[in-house]
C-alpha atoms as a PDB file:
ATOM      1  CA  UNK A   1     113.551  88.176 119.073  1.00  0.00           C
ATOM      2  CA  UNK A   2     116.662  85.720 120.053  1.00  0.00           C
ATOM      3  CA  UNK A   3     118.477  86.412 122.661  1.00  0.00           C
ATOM      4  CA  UNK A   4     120.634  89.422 121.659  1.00  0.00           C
ATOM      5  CA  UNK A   5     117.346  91.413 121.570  1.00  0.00           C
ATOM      6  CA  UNK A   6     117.708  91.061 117.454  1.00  0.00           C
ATOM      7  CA  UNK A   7     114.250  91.010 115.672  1.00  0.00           C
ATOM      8  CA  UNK A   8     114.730  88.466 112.353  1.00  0.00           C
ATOM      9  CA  UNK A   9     111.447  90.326 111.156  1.00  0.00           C
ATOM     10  CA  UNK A  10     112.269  93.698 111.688  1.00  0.00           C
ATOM     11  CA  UNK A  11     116.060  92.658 109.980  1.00  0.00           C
ATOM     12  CA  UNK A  12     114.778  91.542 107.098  1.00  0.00           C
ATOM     13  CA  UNK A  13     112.120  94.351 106.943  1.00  0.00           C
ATOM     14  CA  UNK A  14     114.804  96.797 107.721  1.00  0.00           C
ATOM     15  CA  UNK A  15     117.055  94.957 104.536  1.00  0.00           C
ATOM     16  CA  UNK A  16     114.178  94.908 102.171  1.00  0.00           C
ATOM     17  CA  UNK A  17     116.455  96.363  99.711  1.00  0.00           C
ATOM     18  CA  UNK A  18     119.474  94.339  99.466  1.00  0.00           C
ATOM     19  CA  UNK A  19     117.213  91.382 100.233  1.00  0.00           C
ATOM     20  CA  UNK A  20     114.065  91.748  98.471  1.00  0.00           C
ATOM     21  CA  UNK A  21     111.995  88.556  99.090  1.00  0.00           C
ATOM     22  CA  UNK A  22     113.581  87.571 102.826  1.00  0.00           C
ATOM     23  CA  UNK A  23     110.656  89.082 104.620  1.00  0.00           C
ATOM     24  CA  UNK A  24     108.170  86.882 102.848  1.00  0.00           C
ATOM     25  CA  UNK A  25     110.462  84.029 102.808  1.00  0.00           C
ATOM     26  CA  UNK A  26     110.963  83.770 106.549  1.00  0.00           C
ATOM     27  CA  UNK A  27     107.378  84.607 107.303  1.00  0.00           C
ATOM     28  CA  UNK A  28     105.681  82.487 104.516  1.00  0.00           C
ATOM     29  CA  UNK A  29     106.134  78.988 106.541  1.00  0.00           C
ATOM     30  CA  UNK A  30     105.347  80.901 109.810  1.00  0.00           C
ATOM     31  CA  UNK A  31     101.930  81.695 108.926  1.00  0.00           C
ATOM     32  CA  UNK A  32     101.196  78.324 107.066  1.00  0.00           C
ATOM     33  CA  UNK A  33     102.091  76.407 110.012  1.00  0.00           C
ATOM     34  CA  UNK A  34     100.301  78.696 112.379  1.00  0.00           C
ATOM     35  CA  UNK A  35      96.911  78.616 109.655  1.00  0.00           C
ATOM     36  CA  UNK A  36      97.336  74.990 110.343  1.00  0.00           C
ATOM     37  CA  UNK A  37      97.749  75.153 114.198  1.00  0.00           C
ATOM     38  CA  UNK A  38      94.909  77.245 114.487  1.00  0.00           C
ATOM     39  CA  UNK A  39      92.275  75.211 112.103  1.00  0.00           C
ATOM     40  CA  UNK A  40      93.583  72.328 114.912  1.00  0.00           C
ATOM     41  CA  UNK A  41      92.271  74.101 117.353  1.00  0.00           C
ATOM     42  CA  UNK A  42      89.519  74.714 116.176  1.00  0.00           C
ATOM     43  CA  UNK A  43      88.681  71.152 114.483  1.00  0.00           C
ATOM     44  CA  UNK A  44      89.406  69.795 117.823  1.00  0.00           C
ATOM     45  CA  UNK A  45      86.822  72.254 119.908  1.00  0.00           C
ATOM     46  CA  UNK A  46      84.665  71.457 117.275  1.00  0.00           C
ATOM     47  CA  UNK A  47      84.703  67.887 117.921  1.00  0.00           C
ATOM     48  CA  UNK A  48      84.392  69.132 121.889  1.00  0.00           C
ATOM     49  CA  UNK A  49      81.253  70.437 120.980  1.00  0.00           C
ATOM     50  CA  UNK A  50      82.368  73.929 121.235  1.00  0.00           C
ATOM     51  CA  UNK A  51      80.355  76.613 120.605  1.00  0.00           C
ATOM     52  CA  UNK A  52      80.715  78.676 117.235  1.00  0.00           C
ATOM     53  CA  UNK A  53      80.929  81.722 119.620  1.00  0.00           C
ATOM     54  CA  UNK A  54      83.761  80.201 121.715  1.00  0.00           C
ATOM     55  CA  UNK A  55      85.656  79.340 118.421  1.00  0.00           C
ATOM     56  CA  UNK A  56      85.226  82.794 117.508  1.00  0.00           C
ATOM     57  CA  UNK A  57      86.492  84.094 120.841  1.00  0.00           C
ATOM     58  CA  UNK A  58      89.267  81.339 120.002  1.00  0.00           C
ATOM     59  CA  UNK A  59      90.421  82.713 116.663  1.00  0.00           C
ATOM     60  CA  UNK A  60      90.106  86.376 117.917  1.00  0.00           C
ATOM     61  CA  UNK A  61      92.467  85.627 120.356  1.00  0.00           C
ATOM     62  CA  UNK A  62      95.159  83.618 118.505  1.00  0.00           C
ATOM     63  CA  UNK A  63      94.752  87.204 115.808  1.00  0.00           C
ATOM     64  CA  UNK A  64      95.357  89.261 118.859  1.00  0.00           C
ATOM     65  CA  UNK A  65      99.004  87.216 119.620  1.00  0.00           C
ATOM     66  CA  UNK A  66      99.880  88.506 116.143  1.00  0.00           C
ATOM     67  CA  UNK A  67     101.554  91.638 117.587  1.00  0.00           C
ATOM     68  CA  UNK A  68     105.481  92.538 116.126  1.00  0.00           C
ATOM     69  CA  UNK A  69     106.514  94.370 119.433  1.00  0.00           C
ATOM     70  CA  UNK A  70     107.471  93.203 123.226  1.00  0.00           C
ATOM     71  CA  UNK A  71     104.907  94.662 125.824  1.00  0.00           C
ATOM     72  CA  UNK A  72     105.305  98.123 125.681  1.00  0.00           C
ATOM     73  CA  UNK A  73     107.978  98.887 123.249  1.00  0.00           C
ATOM     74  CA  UNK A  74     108.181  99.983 119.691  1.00  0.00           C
ATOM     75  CA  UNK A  75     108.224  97.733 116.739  1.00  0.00           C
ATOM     76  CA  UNK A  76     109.168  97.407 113.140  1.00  0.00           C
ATOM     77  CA  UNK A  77     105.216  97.810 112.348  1.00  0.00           C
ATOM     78  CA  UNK A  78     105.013 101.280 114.523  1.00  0.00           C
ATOM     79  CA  UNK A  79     108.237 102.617 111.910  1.00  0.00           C
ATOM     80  CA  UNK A  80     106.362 101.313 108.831  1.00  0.00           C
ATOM     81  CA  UNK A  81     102.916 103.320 110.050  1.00  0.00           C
ATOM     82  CA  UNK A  82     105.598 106.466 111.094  1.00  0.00           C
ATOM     83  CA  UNK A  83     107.273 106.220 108.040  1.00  0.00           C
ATOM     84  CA  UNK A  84     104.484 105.756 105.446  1.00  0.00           C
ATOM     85  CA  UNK A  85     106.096 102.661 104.341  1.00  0.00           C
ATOM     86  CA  UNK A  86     102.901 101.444 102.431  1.00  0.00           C
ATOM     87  CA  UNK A  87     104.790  98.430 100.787  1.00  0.00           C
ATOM     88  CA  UNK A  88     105.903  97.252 104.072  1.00  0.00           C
ATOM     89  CA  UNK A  89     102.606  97.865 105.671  1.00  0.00           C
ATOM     90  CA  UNK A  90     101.022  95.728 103.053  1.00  0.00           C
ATOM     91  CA  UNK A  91     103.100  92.678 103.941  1.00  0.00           C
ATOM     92  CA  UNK A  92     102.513  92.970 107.527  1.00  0.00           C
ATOM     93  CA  UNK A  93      98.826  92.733 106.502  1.00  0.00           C
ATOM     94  CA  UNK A  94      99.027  89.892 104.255  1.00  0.00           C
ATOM     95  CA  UNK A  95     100.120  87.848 107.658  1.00  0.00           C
ATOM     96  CA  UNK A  96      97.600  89.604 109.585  1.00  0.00           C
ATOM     97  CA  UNK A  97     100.408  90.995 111.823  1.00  0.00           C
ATOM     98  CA  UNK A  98      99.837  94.368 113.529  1.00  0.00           C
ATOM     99  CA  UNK A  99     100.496  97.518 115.821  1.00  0.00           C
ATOM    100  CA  UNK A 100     100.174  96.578 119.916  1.00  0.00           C
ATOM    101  CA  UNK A 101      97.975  99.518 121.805  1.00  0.00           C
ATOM    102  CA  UNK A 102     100.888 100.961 123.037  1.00  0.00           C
ATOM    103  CA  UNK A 103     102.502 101.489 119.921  1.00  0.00           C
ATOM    104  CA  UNK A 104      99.235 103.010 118.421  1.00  0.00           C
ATOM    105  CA  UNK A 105      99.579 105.086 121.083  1.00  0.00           C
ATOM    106  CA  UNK A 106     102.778 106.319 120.430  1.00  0.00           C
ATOM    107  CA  UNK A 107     101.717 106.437 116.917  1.00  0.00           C
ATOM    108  CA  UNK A 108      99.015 108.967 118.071  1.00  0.00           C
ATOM    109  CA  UNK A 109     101.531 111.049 120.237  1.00  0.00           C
ATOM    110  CA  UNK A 110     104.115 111.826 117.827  1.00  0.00           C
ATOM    111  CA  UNK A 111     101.053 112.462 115.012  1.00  0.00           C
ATOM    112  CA  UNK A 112      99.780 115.018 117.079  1.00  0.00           C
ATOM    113  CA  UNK A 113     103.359 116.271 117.991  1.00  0.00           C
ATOM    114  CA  UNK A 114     103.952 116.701 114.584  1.00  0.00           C
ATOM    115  CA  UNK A 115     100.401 118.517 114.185  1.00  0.00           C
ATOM    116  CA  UNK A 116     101.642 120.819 116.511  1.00  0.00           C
ATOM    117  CA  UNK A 117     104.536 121.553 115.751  1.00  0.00           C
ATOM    118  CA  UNK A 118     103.592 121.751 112.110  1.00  0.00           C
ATOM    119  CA  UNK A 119     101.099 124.421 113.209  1.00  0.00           C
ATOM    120  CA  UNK A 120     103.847 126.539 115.552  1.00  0.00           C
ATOM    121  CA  UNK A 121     105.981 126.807 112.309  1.00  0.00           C
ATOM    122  CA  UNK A 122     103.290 128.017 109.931  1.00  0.00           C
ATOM    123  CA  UNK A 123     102.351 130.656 112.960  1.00  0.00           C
ATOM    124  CA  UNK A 124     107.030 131.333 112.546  1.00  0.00           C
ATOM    125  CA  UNK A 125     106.447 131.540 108.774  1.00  0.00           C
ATOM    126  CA  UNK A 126     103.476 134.021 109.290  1.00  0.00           C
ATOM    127  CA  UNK A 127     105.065 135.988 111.853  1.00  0.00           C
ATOM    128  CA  UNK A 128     108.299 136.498 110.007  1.00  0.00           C
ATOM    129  CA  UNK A 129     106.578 136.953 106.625  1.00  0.00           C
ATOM    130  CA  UNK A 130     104.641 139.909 108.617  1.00  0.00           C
ATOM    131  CA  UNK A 131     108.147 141.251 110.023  1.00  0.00           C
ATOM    132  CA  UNK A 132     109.590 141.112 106.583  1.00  0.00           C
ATOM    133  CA  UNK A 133     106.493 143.528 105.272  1.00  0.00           C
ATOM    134  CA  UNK A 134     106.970 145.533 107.796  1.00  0.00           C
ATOM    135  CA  UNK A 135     110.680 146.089 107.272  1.00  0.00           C
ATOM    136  CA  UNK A 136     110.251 146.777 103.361  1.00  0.00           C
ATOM    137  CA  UNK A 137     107.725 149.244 103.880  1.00  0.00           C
ATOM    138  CA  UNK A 138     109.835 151.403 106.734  1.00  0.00           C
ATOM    139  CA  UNK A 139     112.721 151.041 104.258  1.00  0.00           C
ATOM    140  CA  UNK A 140     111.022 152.072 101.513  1.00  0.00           C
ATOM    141  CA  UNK A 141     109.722 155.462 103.865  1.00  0.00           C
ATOM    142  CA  UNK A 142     112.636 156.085 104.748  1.00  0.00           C
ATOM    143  CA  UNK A 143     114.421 156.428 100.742  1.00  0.00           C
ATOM    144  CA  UNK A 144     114.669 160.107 100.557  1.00  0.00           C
ATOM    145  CA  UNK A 145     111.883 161.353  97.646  1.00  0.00           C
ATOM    146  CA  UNK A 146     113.569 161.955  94.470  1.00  0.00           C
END
């Protein structure tokens, strides 16, 4: 984010529409350069005498830096999860860039708020279609017999 707290990635997520290939555009030499960063790393522990294990550990933790959000706040990968935005979801993927914990945490929270609240509605549904019933059927007794 620059300094204005403005996300280029989640703008040109957020645009997708009016600007269909900016996403890939802007993140296309990011990853290349950061592929190539990362094999230079590991060429050079290599050469160290590194252990595979340790370059493993190495790559695992240059993956993990692949987060879209500032520690503990809510990013344009969270909405694209929230919102079912599969498309969106997919090019996050293709650059290996994901969710932080807390924001699949959130994720979690407002799934099972949702669960819940879908679940107090059906029990409203149920309980007025039950009123209803019972309203038809005591004005229906009480229609004088013809």
């Amino acid at each position: 984010a620059d300094s204005q707290g403005l996300d280029p990635v989640a703008v040109c997520a957020l645009l997708r529409s009016a600007l269909p290939d900016a996403l890939e555009r802007l993140l296309d030499p990011w990853r290349a350069g950061l592929d190539r960063d990362v094999e230079a790393r590991v060429a050079q522990m290599r050469a160290e005498g590194a252990k595979d294990e340790d370059i493993a550990k190495a790559r695992s933790l240059d993956e993990a830096g692949l987060l879209m959000s500032r520690d503990k706040t809510i990013g344009i990968c969270f909405w694209a999860k929230l919102l079912r935005d599969h498309e969106l979801e997919g090019v996050f993927l293709k650059y290996r860039l994901h969710t932080s914990d807390f924001e699949e945490k959130a994720f979690t929270l407002v799934q099972k708020g949702c669960e819940k609240l879908n679940e107090e509605l059906k029990t409203a549904r149920d309980e007025a279609a039950a009123a209803r019933q019972r309203l038809d059927e005591f004005v229906q007794n009480q229609q004088p017999a013809v």
